[in-house]
Protein backbone atom coordinates (compact mmCIF):
# COMPACT_ATOMS: atom_id res chain seq x y z
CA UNK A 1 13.88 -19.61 25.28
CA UNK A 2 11.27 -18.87 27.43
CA UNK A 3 7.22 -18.67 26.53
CA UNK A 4 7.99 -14.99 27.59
CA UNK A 5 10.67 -14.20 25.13
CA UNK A 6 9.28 -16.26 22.74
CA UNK A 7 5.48 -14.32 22.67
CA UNK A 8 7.31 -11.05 22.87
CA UNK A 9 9.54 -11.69 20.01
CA UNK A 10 6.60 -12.84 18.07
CA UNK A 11 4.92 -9.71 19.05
CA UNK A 12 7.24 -7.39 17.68
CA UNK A 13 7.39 -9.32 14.25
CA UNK A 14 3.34 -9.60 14.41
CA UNK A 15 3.35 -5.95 14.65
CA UNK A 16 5.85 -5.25 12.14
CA UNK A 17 4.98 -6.76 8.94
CA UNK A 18 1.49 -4.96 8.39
CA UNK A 19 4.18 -1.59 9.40
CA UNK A 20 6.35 -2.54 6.56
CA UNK A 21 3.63 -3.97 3.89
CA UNK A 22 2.10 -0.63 4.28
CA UNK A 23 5.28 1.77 4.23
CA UNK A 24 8.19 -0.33 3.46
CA UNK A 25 11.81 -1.25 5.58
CA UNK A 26 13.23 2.01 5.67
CA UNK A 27 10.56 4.39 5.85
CA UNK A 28 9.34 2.59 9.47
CA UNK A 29 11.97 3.76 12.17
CA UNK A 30 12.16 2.20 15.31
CA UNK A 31 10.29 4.77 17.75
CA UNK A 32 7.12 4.12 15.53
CA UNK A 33 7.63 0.25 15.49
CA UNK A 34 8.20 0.57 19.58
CA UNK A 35 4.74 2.44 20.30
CA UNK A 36 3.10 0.60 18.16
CA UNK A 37 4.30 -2.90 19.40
CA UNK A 38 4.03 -0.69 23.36
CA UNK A 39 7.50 -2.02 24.21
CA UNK A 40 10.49 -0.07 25.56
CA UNK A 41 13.56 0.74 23.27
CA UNK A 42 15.72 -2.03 25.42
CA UNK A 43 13.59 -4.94 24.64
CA UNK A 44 13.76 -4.53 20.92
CA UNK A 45 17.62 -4.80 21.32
CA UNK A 46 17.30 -7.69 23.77
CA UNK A 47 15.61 -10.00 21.08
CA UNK A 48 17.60 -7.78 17.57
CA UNK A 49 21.07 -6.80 17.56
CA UNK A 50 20.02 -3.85 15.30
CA UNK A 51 16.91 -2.64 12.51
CA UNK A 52 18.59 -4.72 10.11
CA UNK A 53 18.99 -8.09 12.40
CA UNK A 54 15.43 -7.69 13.04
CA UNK A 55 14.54 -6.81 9.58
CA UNK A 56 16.59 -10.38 8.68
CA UNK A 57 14.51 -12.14 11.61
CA UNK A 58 11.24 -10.69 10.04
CA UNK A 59 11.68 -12.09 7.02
CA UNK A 60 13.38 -15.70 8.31
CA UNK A 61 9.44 -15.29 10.15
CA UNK A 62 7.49 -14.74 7.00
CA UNK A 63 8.92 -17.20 5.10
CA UNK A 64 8.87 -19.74 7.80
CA UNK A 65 4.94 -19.38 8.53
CA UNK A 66 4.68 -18.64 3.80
CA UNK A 67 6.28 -22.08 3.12
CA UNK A 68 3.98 -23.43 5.64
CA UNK A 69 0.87 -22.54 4.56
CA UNK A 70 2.51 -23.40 0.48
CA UNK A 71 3.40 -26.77 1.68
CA UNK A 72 -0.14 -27.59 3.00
CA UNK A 73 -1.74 -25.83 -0.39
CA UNK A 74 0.73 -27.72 -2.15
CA UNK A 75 -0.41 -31.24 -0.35
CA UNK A 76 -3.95 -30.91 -0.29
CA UNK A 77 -5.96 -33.41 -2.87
CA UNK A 78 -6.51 -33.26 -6.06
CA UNK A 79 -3.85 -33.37 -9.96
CA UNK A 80 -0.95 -31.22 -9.00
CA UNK A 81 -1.75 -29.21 -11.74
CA UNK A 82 -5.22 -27.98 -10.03
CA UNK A 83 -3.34 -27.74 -6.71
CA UNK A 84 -0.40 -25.07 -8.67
CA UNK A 85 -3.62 -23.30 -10.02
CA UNK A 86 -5.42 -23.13 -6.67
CA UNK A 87 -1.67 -21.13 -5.85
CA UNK A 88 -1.74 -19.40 -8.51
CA UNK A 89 -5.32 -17.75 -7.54
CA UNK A 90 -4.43 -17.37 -4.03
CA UNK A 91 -1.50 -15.09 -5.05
CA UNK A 92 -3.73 -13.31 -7.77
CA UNK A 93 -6.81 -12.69 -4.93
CA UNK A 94 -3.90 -11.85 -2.33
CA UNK A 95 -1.87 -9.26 -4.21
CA UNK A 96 -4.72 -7.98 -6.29
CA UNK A 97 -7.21 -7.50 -3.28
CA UNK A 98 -7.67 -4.88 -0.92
CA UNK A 99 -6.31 -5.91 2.18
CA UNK A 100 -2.29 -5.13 2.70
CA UNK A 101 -2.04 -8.00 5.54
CA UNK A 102 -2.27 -10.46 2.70
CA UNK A 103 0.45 -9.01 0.68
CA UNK A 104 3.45 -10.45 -0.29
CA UNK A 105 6.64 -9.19 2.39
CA UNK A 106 8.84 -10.28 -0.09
CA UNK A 107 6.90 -8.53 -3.15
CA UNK A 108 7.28 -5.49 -0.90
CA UNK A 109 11.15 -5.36 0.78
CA UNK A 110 13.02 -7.31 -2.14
CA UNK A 111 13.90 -4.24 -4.53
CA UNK A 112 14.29 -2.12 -1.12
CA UNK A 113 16.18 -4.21 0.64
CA UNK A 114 18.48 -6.28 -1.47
CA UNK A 115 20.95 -3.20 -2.09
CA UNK A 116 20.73 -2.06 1.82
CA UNK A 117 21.26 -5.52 3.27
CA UNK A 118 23.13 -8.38 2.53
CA UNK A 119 21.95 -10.28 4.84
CA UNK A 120 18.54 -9.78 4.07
CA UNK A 121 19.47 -10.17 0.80
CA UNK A 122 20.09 -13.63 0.99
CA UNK A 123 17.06 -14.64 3.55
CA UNK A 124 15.19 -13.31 0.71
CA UNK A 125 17.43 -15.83 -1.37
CA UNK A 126 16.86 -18.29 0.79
CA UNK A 127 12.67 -17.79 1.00
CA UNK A 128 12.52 -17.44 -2.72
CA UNK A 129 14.58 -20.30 -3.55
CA UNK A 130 12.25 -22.74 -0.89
CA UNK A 131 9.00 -21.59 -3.10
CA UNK A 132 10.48 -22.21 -6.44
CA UNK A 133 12.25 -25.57 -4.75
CA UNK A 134 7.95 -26.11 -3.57
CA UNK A 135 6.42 -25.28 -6.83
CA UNK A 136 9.44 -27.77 -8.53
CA UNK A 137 8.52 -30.45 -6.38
CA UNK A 138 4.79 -30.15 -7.62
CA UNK A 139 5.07 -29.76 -11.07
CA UNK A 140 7.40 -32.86 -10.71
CA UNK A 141 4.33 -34.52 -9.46
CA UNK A 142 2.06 -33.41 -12.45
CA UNK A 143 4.46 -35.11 -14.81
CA UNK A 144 4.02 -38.37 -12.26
CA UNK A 145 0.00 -37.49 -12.58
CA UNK A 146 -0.13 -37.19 -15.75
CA UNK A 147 -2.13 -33.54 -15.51
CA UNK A 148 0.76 -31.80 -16.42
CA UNK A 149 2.72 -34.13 -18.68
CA UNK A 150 3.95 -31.82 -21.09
CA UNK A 151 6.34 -30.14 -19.35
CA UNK A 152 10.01 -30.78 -19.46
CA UNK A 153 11.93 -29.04 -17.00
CA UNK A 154 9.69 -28.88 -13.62
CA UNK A 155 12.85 -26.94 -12.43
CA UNK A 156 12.64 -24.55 -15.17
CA UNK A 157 8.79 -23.74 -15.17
CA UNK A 158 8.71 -23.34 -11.47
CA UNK A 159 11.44 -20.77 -12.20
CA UNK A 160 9.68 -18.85 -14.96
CA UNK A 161 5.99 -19.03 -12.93
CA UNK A 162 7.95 -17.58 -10.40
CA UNK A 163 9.56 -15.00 -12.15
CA UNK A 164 6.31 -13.91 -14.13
CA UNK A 165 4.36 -13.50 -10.68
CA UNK A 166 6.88 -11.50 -8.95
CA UNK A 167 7.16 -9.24 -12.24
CA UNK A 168 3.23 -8.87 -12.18
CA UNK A 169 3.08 -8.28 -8.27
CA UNK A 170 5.62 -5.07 -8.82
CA UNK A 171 3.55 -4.01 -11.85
CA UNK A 172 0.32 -4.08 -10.02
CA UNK A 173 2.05 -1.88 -7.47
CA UNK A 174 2.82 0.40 -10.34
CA UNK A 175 -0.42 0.71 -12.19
CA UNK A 176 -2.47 0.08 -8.90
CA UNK A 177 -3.98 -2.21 -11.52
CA UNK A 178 -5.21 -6.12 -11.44
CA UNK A 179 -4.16 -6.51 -14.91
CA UNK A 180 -0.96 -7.68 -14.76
CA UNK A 181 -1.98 -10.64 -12.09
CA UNK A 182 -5.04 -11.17 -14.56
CA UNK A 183 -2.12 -11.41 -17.52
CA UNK A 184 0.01 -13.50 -15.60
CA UNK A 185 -2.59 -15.55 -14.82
CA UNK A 186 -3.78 -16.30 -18.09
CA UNK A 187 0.31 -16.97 -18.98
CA UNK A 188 -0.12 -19.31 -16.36
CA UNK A 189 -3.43 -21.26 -17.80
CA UNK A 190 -1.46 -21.42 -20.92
CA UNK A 191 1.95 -22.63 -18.92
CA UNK A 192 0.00 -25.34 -16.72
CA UNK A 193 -2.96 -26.20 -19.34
CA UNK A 194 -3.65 -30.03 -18.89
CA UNK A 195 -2.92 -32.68 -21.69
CA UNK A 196 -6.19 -32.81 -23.36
């Protein structure tokens, strides 16, 4: 693929997520998602086969460049246990803040998308799973650290911490409220607290 093809592509997806944070898959049709990206109508469908192939490569996108930046969180020094927490406080600043760019895609499209697209569906499977499989990885390490030697089932933490932030992310949508990140952080403290 060309450096041509290639920035172009990237262009359209650049332009798309802060389109779809803000309004959501179906609500952004493709004549507003052309003039704002300024390309013609035939070189979206030279890159997507159709809205919902590029709504699949948008999200293939996101979590490509997500699990990026969570691996290097995840690797950076320090007890596993403080590194989960420094996550933990990225999502709660990130969701809870003011600026939509830092939003979660998958917080946003998941409920909208999963019944439209089954496709998309399972790249959101896909994403999800390679956070959880992240987060397992580094509570695994706590229990090699010692900082988070309590726990049991890395597997099944990194599953519920999961869970509880996802459920807090679409109630903070809701109430247009930082409590439940602030709640599901303090779940968290309690989840993650270090042997004393």
């Amino acid at each position: 693929m060309s450096t041509q093809i290639t920035d172009l592509r990237q262009h359209i997806l650049s332009v798309a997520k802060p389109l779809l944070l803000n309004k959501g898959y179906t609500a952004v049709g493709l004549t507003e998602l052309l003039a704002t990206a300024g390309i013609p109508k035939g070189s979206f469908y030279h890159y997507f086969d159709s809205k919902e192939g590029f709504g699949q490569a948008l999200l293939d996108w996101y979590f490509g460049g997500y699990l990026a930046f969570l691996d290097d969180l995840l690797a950076r020094p320090g007890k596993a246990q403080q590194r989960l927490m420094g996550f933990w406080q990225y999502w709660l600043d990130a969701q809870g803040g003011e600026d939509p760019a830092a939003k979660c895609l998958a917080v946003k499209l998941s409920a909208e998308v999963s019944d439209l697209s089954e496709s998309m569906r399972m790249t959101l499977e896909q994403g999800t799973q390679g956070v959880i499989q992240r987060l397992t990885h580094c509570i695994a390490e706590g229990r090699a650290d010692g900082s988070l030697a309590h726990v049991k089932d890395a597997a099944q933490l990194a599953n519920t911490l999961y869970q509880l932030w996802l459920g807090a992310s679409l109630l903070a949508k809701v109430t247009r409220s930082r409590a439940p990140l602030e709640s599901a952080m303090t779940g968290t403290r309690q989840l993650l607290k270090p042997p004393k």
